[in-house]
C-alpha atoms as a PDB file:
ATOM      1  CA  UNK A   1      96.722  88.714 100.336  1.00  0.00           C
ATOM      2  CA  UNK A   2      94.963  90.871 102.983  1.00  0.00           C
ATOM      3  CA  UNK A   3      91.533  89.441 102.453  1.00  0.00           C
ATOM      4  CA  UNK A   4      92.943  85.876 103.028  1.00  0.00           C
ATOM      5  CA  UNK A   5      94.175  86.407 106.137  1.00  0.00           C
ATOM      6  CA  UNK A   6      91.684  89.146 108.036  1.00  0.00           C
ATOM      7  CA  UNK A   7      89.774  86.719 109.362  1.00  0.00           C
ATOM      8  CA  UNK A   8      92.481  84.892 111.465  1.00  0.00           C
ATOM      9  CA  UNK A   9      93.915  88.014 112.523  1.00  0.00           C
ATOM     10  CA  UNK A  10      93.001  89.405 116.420  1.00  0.00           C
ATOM     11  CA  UNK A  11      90.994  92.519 116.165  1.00  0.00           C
ATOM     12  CA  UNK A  12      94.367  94.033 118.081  1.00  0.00           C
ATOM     13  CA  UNK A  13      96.790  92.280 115.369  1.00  0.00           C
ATOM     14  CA  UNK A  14      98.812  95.360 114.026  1.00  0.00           C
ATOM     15  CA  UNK A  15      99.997  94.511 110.000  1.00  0.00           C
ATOM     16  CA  UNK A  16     103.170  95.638 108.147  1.00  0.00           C
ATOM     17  CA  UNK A  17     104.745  94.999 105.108  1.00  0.00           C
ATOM     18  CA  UNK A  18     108.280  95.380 103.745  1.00  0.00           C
ATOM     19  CA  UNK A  19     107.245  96.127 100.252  1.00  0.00           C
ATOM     20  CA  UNK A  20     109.032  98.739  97.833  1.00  0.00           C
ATOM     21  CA  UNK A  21     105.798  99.955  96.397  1.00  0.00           C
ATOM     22  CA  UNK A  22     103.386 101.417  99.071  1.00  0.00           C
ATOM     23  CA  UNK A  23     100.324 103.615  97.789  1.00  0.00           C
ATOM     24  CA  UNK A  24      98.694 100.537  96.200  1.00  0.00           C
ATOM     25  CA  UNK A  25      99.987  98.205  99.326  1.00  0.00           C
ATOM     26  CA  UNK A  26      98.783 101.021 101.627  1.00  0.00           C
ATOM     27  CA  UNK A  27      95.598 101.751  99.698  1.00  0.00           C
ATOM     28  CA  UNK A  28      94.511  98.147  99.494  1.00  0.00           C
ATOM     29  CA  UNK A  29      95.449  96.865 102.546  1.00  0.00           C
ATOM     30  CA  UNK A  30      94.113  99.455 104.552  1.00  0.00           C
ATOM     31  CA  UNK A  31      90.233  99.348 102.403  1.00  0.00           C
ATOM     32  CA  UNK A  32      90.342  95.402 104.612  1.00  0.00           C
ATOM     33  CA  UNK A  33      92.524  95.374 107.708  1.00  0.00           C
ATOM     34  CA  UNK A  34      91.516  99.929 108.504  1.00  0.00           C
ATOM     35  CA  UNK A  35      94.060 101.374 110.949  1.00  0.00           C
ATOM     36  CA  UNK A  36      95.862  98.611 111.649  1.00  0.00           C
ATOM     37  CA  UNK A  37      98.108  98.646 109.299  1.00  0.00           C
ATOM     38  CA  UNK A  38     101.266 100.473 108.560  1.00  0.00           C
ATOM     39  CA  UNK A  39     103.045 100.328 105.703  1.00  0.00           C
ATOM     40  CA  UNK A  40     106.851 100.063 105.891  1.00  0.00           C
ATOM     41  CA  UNK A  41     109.568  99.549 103.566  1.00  0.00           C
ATOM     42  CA  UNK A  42     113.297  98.382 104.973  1.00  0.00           C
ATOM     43  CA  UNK A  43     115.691  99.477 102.628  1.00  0.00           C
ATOM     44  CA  UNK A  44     118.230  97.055 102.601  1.00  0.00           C
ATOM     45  CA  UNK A  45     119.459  94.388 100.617  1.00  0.00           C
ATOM     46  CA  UNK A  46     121.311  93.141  98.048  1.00  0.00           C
ATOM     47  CA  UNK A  47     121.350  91.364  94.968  1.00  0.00           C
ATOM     48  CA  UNK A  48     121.291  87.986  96.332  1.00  0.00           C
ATOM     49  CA  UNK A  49     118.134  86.443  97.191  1.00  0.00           C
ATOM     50  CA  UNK A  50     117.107  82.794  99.169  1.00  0.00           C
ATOM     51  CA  UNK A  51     118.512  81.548 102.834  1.00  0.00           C
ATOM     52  CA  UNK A  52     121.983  81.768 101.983  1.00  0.00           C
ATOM     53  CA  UNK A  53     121.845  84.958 101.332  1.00  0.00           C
ATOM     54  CA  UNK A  54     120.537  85.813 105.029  1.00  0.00           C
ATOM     55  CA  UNK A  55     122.730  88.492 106.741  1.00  0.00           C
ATOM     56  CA  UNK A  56     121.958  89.021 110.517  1.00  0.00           C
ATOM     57  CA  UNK A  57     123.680  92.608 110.071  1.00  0.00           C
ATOM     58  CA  UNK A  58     121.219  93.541 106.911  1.00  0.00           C
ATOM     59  CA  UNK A  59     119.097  96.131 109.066  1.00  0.00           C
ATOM     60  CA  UNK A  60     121.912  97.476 111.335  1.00  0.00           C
ATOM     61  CA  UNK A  61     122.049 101.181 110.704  1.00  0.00           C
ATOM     62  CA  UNK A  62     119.880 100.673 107.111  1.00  0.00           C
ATOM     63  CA  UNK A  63     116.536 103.861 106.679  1.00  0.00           C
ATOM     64  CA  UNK A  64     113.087 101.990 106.788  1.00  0.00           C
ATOM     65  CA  UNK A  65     110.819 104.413 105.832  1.00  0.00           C
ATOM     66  CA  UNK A  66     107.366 104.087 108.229  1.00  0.00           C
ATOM     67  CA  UNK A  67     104.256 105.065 105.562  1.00  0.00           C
ATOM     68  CA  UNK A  68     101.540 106.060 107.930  1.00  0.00           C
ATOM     69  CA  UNK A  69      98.057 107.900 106.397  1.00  0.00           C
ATOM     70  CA  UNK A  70      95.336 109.910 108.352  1.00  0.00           C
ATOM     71  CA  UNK A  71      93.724 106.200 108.837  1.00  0.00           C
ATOM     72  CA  UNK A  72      96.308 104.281 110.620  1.00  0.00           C
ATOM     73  CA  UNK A  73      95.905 103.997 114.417  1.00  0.00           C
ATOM     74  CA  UNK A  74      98.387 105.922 116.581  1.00  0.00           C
ATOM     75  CA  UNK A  75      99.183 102.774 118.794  1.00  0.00           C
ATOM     76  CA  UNK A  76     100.099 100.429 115.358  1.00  0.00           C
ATOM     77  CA  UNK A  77     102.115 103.090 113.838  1.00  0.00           C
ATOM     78  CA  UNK A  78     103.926 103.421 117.438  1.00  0.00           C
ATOM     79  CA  UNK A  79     104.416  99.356 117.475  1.00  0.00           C
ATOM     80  CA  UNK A  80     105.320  99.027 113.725  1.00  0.00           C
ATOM     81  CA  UNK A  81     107.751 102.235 114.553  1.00  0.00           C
ATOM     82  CA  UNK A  82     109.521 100.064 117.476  1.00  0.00           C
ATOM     83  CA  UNK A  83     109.844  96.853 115.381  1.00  0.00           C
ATOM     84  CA  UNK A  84     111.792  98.221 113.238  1.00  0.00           C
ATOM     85  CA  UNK A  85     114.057 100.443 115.821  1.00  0.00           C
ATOM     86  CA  UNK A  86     114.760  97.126 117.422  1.00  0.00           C
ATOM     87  CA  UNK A  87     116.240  95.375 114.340  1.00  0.00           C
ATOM     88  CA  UNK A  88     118.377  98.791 114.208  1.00  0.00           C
ATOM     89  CA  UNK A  89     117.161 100.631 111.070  1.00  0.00           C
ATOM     90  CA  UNK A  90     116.632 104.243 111.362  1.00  0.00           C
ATOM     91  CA  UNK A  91     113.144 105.234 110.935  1.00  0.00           C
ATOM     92  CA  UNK A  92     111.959 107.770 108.400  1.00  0.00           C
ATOM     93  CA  UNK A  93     108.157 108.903 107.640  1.00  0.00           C
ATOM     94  CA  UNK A  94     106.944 109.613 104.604  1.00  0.00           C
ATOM     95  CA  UNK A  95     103.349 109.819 103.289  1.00  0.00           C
ATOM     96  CA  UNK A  96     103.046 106.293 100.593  1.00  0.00           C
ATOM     97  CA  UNK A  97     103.111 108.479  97.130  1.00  0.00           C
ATOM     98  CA  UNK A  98     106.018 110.605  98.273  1.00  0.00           C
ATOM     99  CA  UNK A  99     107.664 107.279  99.297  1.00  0.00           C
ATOM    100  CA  UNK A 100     106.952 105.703  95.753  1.00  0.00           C
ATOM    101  CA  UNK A 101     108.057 108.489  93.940  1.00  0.00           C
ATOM    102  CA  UNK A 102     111.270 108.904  95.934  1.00  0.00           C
ATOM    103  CA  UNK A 103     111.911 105.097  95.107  1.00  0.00           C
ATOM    104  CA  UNK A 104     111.258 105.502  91.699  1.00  0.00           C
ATOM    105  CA  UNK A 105     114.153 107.696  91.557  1.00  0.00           C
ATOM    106  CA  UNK A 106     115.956 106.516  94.207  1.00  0.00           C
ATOM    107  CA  UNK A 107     116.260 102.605  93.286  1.00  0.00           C
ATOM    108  CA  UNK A 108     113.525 101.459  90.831  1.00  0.00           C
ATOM    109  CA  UNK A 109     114.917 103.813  87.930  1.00  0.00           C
ATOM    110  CA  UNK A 110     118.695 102.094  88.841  1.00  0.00           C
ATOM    111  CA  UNK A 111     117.126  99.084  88.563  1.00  0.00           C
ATOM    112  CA  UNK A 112     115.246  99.333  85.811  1.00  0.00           C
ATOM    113  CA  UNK A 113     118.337 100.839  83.890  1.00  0.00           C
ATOM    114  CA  UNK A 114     121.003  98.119  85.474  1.00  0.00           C
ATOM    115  CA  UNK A 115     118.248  95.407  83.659  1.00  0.00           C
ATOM    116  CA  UNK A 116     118.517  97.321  80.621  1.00  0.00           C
ATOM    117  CA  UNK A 117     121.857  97.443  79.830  1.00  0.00           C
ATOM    118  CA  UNK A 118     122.823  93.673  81.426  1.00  0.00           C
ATOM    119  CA  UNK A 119     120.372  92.847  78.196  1.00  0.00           C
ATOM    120  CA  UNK A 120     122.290  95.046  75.832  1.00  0.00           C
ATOM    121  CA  UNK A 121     125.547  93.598  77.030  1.00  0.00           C
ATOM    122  CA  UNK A 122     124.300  90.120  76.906  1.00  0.00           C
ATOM    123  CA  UNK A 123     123.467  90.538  73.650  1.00  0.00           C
ATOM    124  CA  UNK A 124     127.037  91.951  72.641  1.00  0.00           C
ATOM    125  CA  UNK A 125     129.020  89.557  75.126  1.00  0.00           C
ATOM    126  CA  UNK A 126     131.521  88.237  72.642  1.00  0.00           C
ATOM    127  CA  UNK A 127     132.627  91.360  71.549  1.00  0.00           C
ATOM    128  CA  UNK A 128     132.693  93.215  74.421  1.00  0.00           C
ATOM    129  CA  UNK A 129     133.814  90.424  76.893  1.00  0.00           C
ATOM    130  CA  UNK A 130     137.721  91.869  76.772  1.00  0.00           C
ATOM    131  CA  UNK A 131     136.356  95.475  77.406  1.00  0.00           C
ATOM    132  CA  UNK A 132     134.133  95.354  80.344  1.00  0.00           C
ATOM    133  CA  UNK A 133     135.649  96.816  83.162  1.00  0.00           C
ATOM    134  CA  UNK A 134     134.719  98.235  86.753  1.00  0.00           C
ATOM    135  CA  UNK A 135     132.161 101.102  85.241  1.00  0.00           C
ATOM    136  CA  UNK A 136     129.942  97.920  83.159  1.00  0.00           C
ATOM    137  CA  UNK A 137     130.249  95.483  86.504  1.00  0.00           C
ATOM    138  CA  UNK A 138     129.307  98.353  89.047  1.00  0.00           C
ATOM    139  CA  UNK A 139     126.068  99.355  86.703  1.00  0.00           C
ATOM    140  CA  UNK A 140     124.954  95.587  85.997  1.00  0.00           C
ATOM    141  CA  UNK A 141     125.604  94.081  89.623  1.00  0.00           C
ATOM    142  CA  UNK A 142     122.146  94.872  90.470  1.00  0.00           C
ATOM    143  CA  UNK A 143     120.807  93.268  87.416  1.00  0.00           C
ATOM    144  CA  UNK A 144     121.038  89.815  89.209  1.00  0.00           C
ATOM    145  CA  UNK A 145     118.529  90.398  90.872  1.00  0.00           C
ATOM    146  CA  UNK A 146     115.320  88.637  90.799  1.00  0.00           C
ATOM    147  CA  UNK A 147     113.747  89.772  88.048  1.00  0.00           C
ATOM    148  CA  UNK A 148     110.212  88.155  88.370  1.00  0.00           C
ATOM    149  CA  UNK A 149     110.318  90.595  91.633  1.00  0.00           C
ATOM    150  CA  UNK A 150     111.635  93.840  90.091  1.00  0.00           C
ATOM    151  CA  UNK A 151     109.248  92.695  87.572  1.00  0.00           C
ATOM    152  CA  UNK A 152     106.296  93.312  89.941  1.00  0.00           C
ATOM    153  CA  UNK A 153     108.050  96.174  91.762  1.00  0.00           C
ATOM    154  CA  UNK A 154     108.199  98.527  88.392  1.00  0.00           C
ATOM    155  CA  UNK A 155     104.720  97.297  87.087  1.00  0.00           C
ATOM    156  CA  UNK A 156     103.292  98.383  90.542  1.00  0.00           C
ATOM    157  CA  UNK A 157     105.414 101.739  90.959  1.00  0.00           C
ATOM    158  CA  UNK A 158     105.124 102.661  87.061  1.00  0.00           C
ATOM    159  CA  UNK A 159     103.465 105.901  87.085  1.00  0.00           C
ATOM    160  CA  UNK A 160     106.172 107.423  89.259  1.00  0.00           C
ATOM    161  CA  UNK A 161     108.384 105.830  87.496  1.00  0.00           C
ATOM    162  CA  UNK A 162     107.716 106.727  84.386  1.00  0.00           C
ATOM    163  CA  UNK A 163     107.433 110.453  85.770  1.00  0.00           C
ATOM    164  CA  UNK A 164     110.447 110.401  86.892  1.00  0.00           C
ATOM    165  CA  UNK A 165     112.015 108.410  83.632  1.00  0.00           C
ATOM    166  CA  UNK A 166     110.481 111.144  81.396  1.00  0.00           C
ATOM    167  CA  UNK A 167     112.191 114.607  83.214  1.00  0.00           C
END
């Protein structure tokens, strides 16, 4: 929480994130820390979560999209910028909503449909356990995910997701 850490912050301490949901991040961190910060969002990952799921090679070559607004100082957009060009990632800008909504269609909706039918196969496991094959296993590999995080993810993005859900 922003407002929890403000006051031990420099005035000079430039903030990120590496959320996957950035008007509201954006929005409210910027209302208590200004200009300094910049939301960003790595994209990278996989299903696996914890320390032994830590892969020095995650970033190398992965898009973090950089979510500046009219608000956010030059000099922390430039810094934010060059942290994430030195873990390797290839930078992309993009104002927060278009980021959000791109997400939504880009990996949220995925997600949200990989949770979805892991649930319907669940409940038909017996039956279907024989039949699975590559098609069922590619679609549902995401679904072991965290779910208390996607959780949070599609409750925060859910108006562009659910614009994007009803076209």
């Amino acid at each position: 929480n922003a407002r929890q850490v403000v006051e031990h912050l420099r005035s000079d301490t430039v903030v990120t994130d590496g959320g996957s949901v950035k008007a509201e991040v954006v929005r409210d961190c910027e209302s208590i820390l200004g200009g300094r910060f910049v939301g960003s969002h790595p994209i990278a990952g996989t299903e696996d979560s914890g320390a032994a799921a830590a892969d020095a090679a995650l970033f190398q070559n992965a898009v973090c999209v950089v979510t500046p607004t009219p608000q956010s100082s030059p000099e922390a957009v430039m810094l934010v910028r060059q942290f994430w060009d030195a873990l390797g990632m290839r930078l992309i800008e993009m104002e927060p909503a278009a980021h959000d909504r791109a997400l939504a269609v880009t990996s949220h909706l995925p997600h949200l449909l990989a949770f979805a039918l892991a649930g319907v196969g669940a409940g038909e496991r017996g039956a279907l356990e024989d039949l699975i094959g590559p098609s069922f296993r590619d679609m549902t590999r995401i679904a072991a995910s965290s779910s208390e995080m996607w959780r949070d993810i599609l409750l925060a993005n859910a108006s562009a997701l659910s614009d994007v859900a009803g076209r």
